[in-house]
C-alpha atoms as a PDB file:
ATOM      1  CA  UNK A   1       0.000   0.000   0.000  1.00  0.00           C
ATOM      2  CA  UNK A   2       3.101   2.238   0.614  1.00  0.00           C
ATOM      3  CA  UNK A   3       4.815   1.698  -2.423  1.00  0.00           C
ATOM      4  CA  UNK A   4       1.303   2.013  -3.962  1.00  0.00           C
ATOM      5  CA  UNK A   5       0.726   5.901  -2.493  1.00  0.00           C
ATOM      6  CA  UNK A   6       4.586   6.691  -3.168  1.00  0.00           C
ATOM      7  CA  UNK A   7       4.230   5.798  -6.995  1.00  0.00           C
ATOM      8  CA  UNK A   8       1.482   8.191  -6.884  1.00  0.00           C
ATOM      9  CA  UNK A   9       3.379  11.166  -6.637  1.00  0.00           C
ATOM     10  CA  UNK A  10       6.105  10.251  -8.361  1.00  0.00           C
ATOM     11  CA  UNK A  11       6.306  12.966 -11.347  1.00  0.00           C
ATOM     12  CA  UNK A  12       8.322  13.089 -14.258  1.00  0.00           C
ATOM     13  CA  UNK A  13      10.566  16.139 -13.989  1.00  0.00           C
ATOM     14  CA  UNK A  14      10.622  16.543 -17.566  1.00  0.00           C
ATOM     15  CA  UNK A  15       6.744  16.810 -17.861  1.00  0.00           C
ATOM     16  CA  UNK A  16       6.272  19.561 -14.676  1.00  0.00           C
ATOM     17  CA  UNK A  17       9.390  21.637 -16.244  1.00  0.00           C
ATOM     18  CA  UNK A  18       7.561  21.882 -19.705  1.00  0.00           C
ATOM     19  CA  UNK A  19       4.235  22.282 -17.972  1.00  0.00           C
ATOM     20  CA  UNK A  20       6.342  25.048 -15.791  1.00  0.00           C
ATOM     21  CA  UNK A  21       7.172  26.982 -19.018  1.00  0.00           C
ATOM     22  CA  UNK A  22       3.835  27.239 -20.242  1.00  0.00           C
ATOM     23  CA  UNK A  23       0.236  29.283 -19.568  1.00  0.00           C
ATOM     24  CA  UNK A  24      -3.298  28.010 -20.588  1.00  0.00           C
ATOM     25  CA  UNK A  25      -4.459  30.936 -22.752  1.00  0.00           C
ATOM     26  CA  UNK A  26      -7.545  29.052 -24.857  1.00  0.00           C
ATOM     27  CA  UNK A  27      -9.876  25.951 -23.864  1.00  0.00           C
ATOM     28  CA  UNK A  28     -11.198  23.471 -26.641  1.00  0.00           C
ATOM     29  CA  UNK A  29     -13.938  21.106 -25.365  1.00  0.00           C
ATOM     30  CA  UNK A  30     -14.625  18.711 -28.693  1.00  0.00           C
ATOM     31  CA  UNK A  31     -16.200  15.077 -28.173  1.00  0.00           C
ATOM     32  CA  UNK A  32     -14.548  12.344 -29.783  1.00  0.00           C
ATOM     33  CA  UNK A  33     -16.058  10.646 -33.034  1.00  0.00           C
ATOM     34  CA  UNK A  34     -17.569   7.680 -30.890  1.00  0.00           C
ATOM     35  CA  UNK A  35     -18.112   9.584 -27.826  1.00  0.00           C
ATOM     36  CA  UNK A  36     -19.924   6.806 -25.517  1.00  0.00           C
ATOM     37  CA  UNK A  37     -22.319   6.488 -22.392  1.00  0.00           C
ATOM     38  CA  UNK A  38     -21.036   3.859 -19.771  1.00  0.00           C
ATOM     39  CA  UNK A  39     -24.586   2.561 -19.035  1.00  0.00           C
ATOM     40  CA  UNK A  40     -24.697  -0.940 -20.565  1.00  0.00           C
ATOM     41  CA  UNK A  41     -28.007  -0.066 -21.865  1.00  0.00           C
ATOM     42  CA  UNK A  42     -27.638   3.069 -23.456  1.00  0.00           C
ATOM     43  CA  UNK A  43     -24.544   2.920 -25.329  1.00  0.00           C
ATOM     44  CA  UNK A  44     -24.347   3.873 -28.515  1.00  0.00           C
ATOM     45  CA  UNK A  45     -26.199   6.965 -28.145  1.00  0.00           C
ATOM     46  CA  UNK A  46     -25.223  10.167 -27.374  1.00  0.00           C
ATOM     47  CA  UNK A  47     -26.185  11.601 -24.159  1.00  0.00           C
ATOM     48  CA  UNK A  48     -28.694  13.873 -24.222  1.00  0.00           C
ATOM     49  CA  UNK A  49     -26.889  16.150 -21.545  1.00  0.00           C
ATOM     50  CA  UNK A  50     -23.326  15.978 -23.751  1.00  0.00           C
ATOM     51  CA  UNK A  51     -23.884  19.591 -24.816  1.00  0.00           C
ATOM     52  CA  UNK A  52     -24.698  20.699 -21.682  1.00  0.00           C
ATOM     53  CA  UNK A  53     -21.222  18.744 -20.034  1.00  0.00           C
ATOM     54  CA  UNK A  54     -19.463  20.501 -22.459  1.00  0.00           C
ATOM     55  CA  UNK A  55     -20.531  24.507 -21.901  1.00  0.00           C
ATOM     56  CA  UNK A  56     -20.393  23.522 -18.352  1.00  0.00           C
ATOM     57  CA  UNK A  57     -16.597  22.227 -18.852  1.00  0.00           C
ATOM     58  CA  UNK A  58     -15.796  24.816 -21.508  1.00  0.00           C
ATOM     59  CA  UNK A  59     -16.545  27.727 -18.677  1.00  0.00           C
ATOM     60  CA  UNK A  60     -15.465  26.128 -15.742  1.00  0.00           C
ATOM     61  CA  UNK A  61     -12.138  25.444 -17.139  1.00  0.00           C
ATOM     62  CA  UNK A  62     -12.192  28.552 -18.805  1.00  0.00           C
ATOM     63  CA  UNK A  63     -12.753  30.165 -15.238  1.00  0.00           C
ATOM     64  CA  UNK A  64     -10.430  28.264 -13.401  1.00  0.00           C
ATOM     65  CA  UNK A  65      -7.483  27.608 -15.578  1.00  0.00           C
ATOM     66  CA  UNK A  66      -6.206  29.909 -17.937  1.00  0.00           C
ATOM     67  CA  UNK A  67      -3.355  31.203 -16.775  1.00  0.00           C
ATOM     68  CA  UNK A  68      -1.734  28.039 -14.490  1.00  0.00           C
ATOM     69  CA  UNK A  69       0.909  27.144 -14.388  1.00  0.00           C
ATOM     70  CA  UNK A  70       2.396  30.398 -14.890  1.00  0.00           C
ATOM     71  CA  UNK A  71       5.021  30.148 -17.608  1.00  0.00           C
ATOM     72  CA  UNK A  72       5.884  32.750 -20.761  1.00  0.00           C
ATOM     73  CA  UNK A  73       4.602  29.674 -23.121  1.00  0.00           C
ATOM     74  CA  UNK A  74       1.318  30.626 -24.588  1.00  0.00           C
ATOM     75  CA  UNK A  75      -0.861  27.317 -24.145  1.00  0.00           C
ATOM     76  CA  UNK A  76      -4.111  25.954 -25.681  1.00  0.00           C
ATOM     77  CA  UNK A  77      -5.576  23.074 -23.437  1.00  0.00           C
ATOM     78  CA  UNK A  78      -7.666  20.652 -25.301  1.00  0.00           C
ATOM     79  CA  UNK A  79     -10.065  18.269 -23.410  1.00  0.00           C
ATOM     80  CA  UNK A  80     -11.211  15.187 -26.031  1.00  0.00           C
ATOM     81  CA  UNK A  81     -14.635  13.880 -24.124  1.00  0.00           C
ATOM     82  CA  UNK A  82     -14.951   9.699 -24.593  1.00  0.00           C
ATOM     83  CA  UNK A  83     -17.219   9.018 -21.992  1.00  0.00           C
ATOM     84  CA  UNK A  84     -20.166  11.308 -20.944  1.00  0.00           C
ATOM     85  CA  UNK A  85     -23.036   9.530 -18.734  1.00  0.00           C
ATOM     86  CA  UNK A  86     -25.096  12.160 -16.985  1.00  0.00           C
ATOM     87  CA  UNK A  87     -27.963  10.473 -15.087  1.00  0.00           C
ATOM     88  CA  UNK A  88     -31.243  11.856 -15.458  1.00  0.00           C
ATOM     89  CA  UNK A  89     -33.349  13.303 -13.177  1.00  0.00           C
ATOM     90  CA  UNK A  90     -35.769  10.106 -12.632  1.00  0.00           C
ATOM     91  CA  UNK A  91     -32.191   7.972 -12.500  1.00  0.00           C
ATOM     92  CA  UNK A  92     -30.805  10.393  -9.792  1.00  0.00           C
ATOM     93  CA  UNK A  93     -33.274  10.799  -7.699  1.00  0.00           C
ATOM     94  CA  UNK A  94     -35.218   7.171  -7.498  1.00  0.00           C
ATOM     95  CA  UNK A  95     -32.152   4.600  -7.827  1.00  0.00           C
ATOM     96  CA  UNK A  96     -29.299   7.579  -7.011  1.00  0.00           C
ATOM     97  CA  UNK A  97     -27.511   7.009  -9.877  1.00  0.00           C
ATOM     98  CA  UNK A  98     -23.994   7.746 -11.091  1.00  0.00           C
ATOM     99  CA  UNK A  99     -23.113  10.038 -13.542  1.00  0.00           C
ATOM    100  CA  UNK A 100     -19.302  10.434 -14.961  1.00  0.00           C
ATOM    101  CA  UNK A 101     -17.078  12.091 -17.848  1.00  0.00           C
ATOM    102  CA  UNK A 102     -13.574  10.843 -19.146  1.00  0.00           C
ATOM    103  CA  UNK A 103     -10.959  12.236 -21.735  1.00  0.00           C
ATOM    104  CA  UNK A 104      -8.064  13.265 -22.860  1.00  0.00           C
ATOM    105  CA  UNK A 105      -6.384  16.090 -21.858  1.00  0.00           C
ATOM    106  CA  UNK A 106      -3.470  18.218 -23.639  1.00  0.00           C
ATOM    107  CA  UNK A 107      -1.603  20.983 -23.498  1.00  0.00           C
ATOM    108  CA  UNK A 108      -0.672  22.460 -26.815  1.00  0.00           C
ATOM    109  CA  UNK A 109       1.583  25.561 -27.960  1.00  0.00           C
ATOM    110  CA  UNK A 110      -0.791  27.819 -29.079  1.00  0.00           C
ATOM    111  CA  UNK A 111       1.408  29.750 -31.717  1.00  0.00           C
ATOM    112  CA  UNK A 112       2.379  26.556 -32.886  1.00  0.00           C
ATOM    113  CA  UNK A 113       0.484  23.880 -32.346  1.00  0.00           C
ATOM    114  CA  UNK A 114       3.279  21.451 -31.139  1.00  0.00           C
ATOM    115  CA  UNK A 115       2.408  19.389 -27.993  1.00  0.00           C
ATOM    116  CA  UNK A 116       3.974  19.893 -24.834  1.00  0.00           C
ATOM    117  CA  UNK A 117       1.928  17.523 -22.778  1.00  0.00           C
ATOM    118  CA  UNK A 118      -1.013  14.683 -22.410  1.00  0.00           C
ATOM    119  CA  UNK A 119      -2.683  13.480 -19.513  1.00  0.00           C
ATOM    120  CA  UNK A 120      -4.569  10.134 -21.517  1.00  0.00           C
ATOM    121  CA  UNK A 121      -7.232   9.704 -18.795  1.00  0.00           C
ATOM    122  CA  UNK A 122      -8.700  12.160 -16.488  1.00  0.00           C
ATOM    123  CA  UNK A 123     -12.426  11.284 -14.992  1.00  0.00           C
ATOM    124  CA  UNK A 124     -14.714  12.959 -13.318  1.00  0.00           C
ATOM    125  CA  UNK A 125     -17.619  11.171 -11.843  1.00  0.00           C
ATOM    126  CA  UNK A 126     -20.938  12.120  -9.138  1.00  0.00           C
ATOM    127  CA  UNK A 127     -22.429   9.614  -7.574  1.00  0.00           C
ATOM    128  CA  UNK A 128     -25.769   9.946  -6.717  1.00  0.00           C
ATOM    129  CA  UNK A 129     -27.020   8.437  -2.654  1.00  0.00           C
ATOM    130  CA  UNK A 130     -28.639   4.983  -2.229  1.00  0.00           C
ATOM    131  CA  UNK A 131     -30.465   3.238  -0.111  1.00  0.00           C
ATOM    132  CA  UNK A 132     -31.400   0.026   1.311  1.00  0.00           C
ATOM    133  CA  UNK A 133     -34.656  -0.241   3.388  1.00  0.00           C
ATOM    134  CA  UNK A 134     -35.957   2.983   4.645  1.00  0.00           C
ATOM    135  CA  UNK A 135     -32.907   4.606   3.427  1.00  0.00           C
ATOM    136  CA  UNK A 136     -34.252   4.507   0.369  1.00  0.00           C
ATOM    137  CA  UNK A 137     -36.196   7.393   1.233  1.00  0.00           C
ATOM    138  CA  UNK A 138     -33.482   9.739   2.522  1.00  0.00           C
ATOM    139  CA  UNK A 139     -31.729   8.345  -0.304  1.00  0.00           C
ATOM    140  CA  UNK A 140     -34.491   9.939  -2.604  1.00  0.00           C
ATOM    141  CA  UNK A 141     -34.734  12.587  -0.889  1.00  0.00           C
ATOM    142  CA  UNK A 142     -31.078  13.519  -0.780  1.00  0.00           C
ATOM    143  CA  UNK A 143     -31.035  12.557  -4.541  1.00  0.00           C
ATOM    144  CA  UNK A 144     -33.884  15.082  -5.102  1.00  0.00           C
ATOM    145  CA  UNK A 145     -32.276  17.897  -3.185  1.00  0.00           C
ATOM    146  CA  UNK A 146     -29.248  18.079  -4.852  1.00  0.00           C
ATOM    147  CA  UNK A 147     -30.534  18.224  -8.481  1.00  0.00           C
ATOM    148  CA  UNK A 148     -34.060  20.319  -7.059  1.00  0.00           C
ATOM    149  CA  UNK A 149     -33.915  23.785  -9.106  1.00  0.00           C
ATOM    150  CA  UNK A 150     -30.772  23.751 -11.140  1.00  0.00           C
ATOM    151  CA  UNK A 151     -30.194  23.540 -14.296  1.00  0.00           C
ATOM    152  CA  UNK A 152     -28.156  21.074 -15.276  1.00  0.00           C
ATOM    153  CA  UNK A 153     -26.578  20.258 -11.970  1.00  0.00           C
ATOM    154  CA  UNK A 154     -25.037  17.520 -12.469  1.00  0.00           C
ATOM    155  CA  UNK A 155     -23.490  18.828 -15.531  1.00  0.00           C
ATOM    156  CA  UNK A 156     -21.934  21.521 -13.276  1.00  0.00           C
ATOM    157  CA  UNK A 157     -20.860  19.500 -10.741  1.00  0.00           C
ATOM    158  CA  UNK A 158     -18.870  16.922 -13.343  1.00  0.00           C
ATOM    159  CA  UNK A 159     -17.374  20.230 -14.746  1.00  0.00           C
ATOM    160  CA  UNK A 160     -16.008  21.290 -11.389  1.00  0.00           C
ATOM    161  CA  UNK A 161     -14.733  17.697 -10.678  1.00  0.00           C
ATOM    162  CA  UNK A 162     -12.690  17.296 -14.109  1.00  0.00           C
ATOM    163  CA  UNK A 163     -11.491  20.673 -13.894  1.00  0.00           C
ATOM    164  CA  UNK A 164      -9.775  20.304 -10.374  1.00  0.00           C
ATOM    165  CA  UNK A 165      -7.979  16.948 -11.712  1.00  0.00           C
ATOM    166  CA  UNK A 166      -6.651  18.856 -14.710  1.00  0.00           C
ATOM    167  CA  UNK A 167      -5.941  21.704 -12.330  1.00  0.00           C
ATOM    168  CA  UNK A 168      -3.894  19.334  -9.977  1.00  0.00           C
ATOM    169  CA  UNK A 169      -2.209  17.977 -13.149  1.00  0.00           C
ATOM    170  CA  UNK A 170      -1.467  21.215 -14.499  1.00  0.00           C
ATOM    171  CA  UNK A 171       0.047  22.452 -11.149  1.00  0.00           C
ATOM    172  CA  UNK A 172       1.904  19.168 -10.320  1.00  0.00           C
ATOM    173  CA  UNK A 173       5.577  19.873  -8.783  1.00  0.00           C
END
């Protein structure tokens, strides 16, 4: 378990000094060709929330990165969505369940396109509260609460998550 937790911060000194030299100036959010849902019984189609996931990521990231790490190198950070799964409503609130995003982030010179960076797999995912018994009913209600009068919420909330992976990926020393 030690060695486990060590290899996890273990970076590659070549990859923070060219992520060092750079700063994000643009965001690209594009989907992949086959851009899938993880629900066994839905893939193949789209999800009907992907646009939504991707303003929500294209703002957020927008917000919250451009700029970091710091460096003189103009940057353009492109995010490559594979897996977008946003439970609806009636999933999140009676069965509490999951939603989740994946891609492929890198980090591009802007000027000239060359790549200084890739981080293959970065996932974000929300899980949604269940319940066994009587839980199920806090469960529900829980469920409810946290989706009750947003807009796409949960599209949001996966935004946030994936952007504070690629933050602490960006920032990595």
């Amino acid at each position: 378990m030690v060695f486990a937790l060590a290899s996890c911060t273990t970076t590659d000194k070549r990859l923070v000094e060219a992520l060092k030299g750079t700063s994000v100036s643009e965001v690209r959010v594009e989907t992949a060709p086959d851009v899938r849902r993880s629900n066994l019984f839905k893939s193949g189609q789209p999800d009907p929330q992907l646009s939504a996931v991707v303003s929500a990521l294209k703002s957020k990231m927008g917000q919250e990165l451009v700029g970091l790490p710091g460096g003189p190198v103009r940057g353009r950070l492109v995010v490559t969505l594979n897996l977008v799964d946003v439970s609806s409503d009636g999933e999140r609130i009676l069965v509490g369940g999951d939603s989740s995003i994946e891609g492929t982030v890198r980090l591009e010179n802007a000027a000239t396109g060359a790549l200084i960076a890739v981080e293959p797999r970065v996932r974000a995912q929300d899980n949604g509260v269940k319940g066994g018994g009587l839980g199920v009913i806090v469960a529900v209600a829980v469920n409810a609460a946290t989706i009750s009068g947003q807009k796409d919420a949960l599209a949001s909330r996966l935004a946030t998550s994936f952007t504070k992976e690629v933050k602490a990926w960006l920032t990595q020393k």
